[in-house]
C-alpha atoms as a PDB file:
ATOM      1  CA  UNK A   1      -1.327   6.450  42.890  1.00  0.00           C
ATOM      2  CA  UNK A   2      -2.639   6.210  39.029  1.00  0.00           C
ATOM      3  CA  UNK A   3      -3.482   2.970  38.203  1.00  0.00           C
ATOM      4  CA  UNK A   4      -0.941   1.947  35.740  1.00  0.00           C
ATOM      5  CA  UNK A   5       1.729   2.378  38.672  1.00  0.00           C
ATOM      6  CA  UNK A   6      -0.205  -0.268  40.794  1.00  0.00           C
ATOM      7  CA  UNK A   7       1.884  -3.788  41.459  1.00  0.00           C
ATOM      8  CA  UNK A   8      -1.393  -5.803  39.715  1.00  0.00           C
ATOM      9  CA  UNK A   9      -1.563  -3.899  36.601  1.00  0.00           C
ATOM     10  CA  UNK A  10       2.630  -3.746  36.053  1.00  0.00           C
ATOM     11  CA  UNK A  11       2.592  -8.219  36.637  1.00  0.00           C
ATOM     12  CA  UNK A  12      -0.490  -8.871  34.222  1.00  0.00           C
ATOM     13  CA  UNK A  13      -0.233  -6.093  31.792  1.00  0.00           C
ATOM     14  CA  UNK A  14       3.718  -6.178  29.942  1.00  0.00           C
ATOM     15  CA  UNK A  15       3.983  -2.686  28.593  1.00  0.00           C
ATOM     16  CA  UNK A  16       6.024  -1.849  25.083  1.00  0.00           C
ATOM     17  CA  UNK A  17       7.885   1.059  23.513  1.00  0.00           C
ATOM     18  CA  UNK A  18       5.872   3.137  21.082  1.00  0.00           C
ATOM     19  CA  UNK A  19       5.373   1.417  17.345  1.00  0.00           C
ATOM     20  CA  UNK A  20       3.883  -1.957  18.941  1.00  0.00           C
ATOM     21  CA  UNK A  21       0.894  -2.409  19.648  1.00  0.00           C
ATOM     22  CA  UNK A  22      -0.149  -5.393  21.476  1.00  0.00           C
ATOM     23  CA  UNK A  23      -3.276  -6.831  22.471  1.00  0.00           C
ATOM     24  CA  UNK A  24      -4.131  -7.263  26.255  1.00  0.00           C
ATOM     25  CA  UNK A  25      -5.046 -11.090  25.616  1.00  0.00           C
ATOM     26  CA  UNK A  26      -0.908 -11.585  24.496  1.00  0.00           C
ATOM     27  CA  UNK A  27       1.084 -12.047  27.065  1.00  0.00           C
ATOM     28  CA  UNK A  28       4.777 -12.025  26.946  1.00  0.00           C
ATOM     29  CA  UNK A  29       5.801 -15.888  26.674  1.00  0.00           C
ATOM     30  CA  UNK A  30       8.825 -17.960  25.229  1.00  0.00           C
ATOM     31  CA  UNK A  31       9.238 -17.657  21.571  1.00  0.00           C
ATOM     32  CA  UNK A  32      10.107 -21.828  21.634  1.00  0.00           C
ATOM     33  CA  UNK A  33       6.273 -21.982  22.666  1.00  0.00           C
ATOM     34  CA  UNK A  34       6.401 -21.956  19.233  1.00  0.00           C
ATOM     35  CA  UNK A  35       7.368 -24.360  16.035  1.00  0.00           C
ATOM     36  CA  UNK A  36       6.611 -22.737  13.148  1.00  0.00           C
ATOM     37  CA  UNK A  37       6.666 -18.930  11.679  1.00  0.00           C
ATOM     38  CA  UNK A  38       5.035 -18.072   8.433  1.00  0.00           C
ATOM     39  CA  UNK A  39       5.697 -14.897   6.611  1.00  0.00           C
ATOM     40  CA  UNK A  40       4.416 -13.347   4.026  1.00  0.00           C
ATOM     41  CA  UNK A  41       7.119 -12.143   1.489  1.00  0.00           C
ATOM     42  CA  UNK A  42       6.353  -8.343  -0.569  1.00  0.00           C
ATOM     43  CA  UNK A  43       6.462  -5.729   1.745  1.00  0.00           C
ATOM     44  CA  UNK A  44       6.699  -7.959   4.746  1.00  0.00           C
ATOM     45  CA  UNK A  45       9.381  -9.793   4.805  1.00  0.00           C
ATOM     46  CA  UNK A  46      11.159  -7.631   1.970  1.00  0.00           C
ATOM     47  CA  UNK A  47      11.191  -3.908   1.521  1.00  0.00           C
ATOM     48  CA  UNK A  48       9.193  -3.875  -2.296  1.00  0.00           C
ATOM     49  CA  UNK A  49       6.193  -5.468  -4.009  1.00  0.00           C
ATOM     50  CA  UNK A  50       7.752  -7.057  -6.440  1.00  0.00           C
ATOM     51  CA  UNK A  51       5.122  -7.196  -9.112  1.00  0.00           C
ATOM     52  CA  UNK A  52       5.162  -3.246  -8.939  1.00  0.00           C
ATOM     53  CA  UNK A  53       9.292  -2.595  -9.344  1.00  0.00           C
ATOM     54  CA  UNK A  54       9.007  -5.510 -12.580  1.00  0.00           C
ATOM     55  CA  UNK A  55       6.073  -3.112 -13.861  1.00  0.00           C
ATOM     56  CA  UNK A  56       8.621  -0.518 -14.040  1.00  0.00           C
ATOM     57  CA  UNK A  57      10.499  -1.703 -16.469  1.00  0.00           C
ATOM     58  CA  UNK A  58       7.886  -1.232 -19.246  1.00  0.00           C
ATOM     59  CA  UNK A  59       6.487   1.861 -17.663  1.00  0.00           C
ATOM     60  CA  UNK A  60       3.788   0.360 -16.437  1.00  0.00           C
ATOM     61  CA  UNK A  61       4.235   0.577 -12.310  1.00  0.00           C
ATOM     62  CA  UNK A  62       1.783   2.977 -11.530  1.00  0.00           C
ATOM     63  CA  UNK A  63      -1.296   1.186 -13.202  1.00  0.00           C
ATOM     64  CA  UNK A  64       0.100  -2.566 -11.415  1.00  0.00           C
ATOM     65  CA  UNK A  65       0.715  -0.291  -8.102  1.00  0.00           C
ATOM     66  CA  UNK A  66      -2.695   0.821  -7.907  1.00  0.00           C
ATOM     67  CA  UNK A  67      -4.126  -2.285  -8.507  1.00  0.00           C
ATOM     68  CA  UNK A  68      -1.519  -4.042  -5.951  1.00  0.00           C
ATOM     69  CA  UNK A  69      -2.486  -1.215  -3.466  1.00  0.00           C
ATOM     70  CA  UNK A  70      -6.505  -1.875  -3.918  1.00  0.00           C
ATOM     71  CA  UNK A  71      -5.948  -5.475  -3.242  1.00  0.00           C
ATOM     72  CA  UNK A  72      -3.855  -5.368  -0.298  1.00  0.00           C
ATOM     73  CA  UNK A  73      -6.012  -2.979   1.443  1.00  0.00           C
ATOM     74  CA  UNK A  74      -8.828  -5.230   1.072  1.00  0.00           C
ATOM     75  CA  UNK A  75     -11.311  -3.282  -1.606  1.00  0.00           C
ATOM     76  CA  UNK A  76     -10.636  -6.391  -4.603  1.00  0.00           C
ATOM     77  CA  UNK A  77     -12.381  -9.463  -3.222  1.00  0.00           C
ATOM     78  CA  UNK A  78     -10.862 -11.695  -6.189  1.00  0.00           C
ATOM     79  CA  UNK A  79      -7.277 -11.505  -5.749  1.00  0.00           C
ATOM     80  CA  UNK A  80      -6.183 -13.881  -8.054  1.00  0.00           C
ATOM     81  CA  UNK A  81      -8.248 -12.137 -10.794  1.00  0.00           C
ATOM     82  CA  UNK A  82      -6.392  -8.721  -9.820  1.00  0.00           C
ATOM     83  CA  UNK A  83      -3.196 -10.512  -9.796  1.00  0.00           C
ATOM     84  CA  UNK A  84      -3.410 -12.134 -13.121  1.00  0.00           C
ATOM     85  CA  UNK A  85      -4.538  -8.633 -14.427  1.00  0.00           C
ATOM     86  CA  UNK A  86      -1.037  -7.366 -12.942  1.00  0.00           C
ATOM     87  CA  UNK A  87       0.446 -10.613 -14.122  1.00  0.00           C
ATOM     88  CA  UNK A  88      -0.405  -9.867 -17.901  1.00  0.00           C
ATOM     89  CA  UNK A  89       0.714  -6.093 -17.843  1.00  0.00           C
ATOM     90  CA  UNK A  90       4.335  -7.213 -17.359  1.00  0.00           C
ATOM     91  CA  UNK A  91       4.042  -9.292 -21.387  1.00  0.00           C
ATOM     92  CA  UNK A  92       7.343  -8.407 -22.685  1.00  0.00           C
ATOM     93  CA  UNK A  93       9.622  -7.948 -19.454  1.00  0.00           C
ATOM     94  CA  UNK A  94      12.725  -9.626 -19.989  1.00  0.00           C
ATOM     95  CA  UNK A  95      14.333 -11.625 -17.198  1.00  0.00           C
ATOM     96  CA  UNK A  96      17.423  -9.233 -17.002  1.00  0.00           C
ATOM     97  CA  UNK A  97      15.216  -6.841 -15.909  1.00  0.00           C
ATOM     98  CA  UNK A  98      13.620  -9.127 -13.150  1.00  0.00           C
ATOM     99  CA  UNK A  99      17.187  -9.833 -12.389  1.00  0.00           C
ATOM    100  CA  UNK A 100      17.723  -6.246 -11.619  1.00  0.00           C
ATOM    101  CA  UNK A 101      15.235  -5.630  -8.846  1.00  0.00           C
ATOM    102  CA  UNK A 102      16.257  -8.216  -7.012  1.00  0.00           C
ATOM    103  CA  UNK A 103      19.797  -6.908  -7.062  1.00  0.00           C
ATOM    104  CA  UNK A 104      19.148  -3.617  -7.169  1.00  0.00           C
ATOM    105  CA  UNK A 105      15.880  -3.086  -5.679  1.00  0.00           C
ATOM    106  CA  UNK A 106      15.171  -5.699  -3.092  1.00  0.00           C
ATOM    107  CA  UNK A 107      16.341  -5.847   0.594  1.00  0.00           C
ATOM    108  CA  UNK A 108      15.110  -7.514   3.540  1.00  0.00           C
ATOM    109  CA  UNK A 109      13.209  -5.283   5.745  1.00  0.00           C
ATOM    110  CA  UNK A 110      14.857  -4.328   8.860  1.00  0.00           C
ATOM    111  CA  UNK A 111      15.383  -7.345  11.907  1.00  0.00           C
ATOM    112  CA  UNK A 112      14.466  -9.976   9.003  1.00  0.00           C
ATOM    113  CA  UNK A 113      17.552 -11.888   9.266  1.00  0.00           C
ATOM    114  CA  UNK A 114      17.690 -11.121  13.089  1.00  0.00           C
ATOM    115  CA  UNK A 115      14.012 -13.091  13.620  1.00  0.00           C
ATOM    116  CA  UNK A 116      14.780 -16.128  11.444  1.00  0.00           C
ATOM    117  CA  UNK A 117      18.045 -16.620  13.318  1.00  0.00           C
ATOM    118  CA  UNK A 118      16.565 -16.287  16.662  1.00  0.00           C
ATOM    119  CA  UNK A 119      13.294 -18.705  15.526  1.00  0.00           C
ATOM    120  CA  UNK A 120      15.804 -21.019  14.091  1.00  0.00           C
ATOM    121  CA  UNK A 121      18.010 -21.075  17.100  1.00  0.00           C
ATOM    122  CA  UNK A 122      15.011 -22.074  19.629  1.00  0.00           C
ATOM    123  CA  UNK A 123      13.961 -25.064  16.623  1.00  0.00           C
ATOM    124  CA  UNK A 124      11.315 -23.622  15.135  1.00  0.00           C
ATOM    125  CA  UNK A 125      10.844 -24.347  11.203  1.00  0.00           C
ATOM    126  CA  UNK A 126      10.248 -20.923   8.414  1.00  0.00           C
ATOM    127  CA  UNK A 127       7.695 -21.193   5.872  1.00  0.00           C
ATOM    128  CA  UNK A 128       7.435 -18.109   3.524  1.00  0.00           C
ATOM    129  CA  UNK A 129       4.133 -18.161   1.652  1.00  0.00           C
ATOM    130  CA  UNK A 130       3.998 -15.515  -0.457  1.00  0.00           C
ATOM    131  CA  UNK A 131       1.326 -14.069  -3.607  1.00  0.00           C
ATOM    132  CA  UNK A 132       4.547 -13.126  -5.436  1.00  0.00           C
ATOM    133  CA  UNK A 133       6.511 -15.473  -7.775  1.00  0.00           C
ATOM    134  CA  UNK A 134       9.276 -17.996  -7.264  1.00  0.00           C
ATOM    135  CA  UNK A 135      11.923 -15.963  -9.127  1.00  0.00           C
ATOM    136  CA  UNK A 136      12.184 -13.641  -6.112  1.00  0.00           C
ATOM    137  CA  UNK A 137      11.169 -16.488  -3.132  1.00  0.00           C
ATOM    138  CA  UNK A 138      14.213 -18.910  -3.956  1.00  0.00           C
ATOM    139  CA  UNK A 139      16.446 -16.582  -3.757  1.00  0.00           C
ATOM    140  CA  UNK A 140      14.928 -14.801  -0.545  1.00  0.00           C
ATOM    141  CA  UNK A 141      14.471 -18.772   0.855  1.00  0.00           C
ATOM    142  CA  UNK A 142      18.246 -19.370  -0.429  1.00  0.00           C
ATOM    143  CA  UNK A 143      20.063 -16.170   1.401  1.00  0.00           C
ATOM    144  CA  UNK A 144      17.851 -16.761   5.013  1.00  0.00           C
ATOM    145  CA  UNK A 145      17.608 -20.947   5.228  1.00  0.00           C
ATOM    146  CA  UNK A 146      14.111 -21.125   4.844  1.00  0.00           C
ATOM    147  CA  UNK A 147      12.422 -24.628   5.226  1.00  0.00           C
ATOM    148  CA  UNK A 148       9.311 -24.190   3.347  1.00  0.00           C
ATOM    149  CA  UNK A 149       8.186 -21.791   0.408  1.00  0.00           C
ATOM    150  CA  UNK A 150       4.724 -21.558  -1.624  1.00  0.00           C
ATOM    151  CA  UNK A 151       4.651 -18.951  -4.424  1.00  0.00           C
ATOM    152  CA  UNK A 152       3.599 -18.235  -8.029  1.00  0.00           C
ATOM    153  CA  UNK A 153       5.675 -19.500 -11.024  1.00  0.00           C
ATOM    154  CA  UNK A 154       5.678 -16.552 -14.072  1.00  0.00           C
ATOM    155  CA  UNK A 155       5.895 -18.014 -17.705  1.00  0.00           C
ATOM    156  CA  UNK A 156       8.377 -17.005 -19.694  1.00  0.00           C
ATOM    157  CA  UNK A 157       9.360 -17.827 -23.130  1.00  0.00           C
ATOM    158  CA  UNK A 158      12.804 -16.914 -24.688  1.00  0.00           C
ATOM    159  CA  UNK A 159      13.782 -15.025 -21.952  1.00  0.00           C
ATOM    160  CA  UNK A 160      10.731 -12.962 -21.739  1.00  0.00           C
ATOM    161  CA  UNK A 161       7.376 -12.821 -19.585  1.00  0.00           C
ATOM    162  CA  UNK A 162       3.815 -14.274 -21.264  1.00  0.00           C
ATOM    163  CA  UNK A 163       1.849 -12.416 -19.222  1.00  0.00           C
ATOM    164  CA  UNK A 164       0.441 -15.336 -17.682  1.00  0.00           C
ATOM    165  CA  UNK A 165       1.356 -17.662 -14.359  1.00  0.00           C
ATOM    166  CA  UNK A 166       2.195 -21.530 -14.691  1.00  0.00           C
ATOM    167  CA  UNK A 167      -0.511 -24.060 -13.059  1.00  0.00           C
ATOM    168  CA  UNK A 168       0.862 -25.966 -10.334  1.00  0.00           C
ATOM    169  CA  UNK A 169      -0.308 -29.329  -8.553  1.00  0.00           C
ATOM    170  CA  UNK A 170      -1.808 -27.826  -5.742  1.00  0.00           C
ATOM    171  CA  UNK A 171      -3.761 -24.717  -7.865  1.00  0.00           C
ATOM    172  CA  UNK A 172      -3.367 -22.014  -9.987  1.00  0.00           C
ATOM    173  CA  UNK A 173      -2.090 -19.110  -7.782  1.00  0.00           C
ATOM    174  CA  UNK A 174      -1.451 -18.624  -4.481  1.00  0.00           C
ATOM    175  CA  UNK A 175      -3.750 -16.159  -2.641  1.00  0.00           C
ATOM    176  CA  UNK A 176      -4.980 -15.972   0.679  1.00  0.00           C
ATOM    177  CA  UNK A 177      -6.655 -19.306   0.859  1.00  0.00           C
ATOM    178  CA  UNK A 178      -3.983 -20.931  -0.491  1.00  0.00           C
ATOM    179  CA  UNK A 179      -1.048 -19.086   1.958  1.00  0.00           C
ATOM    180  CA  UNK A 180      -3.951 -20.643   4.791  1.00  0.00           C
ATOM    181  CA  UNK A 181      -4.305 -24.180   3.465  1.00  0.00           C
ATOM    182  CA  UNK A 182      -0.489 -24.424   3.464  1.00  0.00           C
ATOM    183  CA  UNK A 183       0.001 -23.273   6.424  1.00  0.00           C
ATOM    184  CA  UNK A 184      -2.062 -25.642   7.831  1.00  0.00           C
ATOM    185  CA  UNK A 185      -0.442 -28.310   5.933  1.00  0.00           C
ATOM    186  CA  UNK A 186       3.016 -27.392   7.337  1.00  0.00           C
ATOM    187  CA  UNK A 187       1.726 -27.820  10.554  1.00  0.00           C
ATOM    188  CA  UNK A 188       0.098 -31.442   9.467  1.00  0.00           C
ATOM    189  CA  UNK A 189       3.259 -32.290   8.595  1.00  0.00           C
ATOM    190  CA  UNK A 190       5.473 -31.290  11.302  1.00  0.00           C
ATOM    191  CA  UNK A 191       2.716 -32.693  13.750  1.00  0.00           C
ATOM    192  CA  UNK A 192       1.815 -29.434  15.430  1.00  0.00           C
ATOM    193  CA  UNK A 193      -0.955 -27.424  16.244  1.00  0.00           C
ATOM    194  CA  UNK A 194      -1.614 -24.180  14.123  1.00  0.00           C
ATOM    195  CA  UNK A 195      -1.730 -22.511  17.672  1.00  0.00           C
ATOM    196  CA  UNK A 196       1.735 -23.310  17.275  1.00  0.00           C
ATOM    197  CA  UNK A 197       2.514 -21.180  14.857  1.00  0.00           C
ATOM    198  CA  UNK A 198       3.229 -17.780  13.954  1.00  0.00           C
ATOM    199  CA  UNK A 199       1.675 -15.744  10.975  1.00  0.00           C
ATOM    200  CA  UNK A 200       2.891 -12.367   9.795  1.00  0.00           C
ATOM    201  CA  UNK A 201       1.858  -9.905   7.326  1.00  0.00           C
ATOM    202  CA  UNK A 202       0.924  -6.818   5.839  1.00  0.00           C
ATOM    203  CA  UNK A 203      -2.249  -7.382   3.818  1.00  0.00           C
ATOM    204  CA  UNK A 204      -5.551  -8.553   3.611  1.00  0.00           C
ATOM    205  CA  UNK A 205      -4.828 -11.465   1.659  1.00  0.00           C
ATOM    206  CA  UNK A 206      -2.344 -12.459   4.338  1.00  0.00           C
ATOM    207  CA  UNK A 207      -5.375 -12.516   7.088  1.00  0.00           C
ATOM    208  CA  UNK A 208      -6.873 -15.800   6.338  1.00  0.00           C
ATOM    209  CA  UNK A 209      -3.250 -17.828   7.596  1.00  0.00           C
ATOM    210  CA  UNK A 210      -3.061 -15.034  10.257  1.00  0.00           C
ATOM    211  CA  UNK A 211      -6.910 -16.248  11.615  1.00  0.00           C
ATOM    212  CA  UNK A 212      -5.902 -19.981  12.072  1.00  0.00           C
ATOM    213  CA  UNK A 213      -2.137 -19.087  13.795  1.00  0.00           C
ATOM    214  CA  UNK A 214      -1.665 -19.190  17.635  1.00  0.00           C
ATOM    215  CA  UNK A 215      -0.599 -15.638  17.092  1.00  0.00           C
ATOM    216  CA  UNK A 216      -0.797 -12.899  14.136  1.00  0.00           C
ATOM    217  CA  UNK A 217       1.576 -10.233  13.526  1.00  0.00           C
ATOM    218  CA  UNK A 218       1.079  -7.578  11.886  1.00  0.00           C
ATOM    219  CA  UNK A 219       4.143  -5.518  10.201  1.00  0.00           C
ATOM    220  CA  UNK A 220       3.587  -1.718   9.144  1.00  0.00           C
ATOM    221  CA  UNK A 221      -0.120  -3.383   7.947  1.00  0.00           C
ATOM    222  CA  UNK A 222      -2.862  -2.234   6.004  1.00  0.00           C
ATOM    223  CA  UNK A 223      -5.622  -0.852   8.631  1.00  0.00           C
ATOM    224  CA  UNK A 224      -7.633  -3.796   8.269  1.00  0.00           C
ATOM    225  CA  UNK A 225      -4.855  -6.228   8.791  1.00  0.00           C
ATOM    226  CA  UNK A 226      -3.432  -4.128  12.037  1.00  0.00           C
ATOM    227  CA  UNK A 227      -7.487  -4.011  13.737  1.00  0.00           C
ATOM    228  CA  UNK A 228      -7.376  -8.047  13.173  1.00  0.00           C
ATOM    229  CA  UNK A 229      -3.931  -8.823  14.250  1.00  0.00           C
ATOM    230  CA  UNK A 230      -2.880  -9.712  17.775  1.00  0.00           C
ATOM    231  CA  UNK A 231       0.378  -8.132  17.596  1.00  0.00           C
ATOM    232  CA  UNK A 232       0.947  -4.965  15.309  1.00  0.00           C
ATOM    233  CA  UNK A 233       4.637  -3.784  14.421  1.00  0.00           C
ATOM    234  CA  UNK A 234       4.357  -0.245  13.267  1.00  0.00           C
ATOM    235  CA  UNK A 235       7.773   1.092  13.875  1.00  0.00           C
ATOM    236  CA  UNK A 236      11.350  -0.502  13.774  1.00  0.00           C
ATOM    237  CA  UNK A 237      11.802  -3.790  12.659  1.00  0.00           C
ATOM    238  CA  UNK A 238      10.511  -6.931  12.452  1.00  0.00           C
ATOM    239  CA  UNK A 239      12.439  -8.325  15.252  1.00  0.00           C
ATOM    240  CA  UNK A 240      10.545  -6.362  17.169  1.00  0.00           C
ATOM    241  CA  UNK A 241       8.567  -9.368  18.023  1.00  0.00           C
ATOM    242  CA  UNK A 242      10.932 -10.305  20.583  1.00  0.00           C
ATOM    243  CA  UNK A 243      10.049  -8.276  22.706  1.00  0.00           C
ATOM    244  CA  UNK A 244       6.676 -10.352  22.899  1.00  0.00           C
ATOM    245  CA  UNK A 245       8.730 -13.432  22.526  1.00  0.00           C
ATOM    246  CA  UNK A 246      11.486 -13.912  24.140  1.00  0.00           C
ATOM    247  CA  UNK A 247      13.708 -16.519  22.849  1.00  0.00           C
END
């Protein structure tokens, strides 16, 4: 008999259909273990980076998708110097256009709406902390119920970007340190443990919330991000998850 037939292997060892990969240290367990789930937003939670698709509309995506690419693969240390970079190539885009990608551009990614509702239904609180901009996150936090939201607010005068990001009480932009620190203060505040909590997301600046979570997901990463994470979703949808978590 091979040894992946034998009774002690099949009770300690869950096994999963191709596209998730999970590490031997996760086993399968009640998603209301759980009381919190952070996501990331661009190309985690949502099909686009939305920095890119504004690009666009002054012909500038490819330059802003390289440098969006660099930094979420983990070759830019400083990613709020390569985001205000990004930031100041979109000058002149006019809020109609910003309009249009999220109509026309936007979606959730696949088994977004289906996670929320089962984390929600088992009590557990949403937090989407995201390097993007609040222009896109309100209205993403708005069409799933989301409790909590930490972004970037873009300056615009008469209708049209500055090229520059608004200063906010708790900092200047929110990178990975920042997505961390609130993370860590949603937990504070809802009195739990971060090993209580959930972290998913695609890049590298999403890996330092995903080090101090009770478990990391991973969702069609970056290779660094997939290595680091406990669970990596590679194919299908982010719902996927439940078949980790039960709920």
């Amino acid at each position: 008999m091979t040894s992946h037939t034998t009774p002690e292997l099949t009770s300690t060892t869950p096994s999963y259909a191709p596209g998730l990969d999970v590490k031997p240290s996760v086993n399968k367990r009640p998603l209301s273990d759980f009381k919190l789930i952070a996501f990331d937003m661009d190309s985690t939670l949502i099909n686009i980076e939305c920095v890119d698709e504004i690009a666009d509309a002054v012909d500038r995506k490819a330059e802003v998708s390289a440098i969006t690419e660099a930094a979420m693969r983990g070759e830019i240390s400083d990613f709020k110097e390569s985001l205000r970079q990004r930031v100041a190539l979109l000058k002149g885009v006019h809020e109609d256009s910003m309009d249009a990608v999220y109509r026309e551009r936007l979606r959730l990614n696949p088994g977004a709406a289906e996670l929320v509702a089962a984390c929600k239904k088992v009590g557990m609180k949403v937090l989407l902390v995201s390097g993007g901009f609040t222009f896109f996150t309100d209205r993403v936090r708005d069409e799933l119920a989301i409790d909590f939201t930490r972004s970037n607010v873009l300056d615009m005068a008469d209708g049209l970007l500055t090229g520059r990001m608004l200063d906010q009480p708790w900092g200047d932009i929110c990178d990975g340190e920042e997505k961390k620190k609130m993370l860590l203060q949603t937990c504070a505040q809802m009195g739990i443990s971060p090993l209580q909590a959930i972290a998913m997301g695609d890049g590298a600046n999403d890996l330092p919330m995903m080090s101090v979570a009770g478990l990391s997901v991973a969702y069609r990463a970056k290779p660094k991000v997939r290595e680091q994470a406990m669970v990596a979703i590679n194919e299908g949808g982010l719902d996927r998850l439940l078949e980790v978590l039960q709920p």
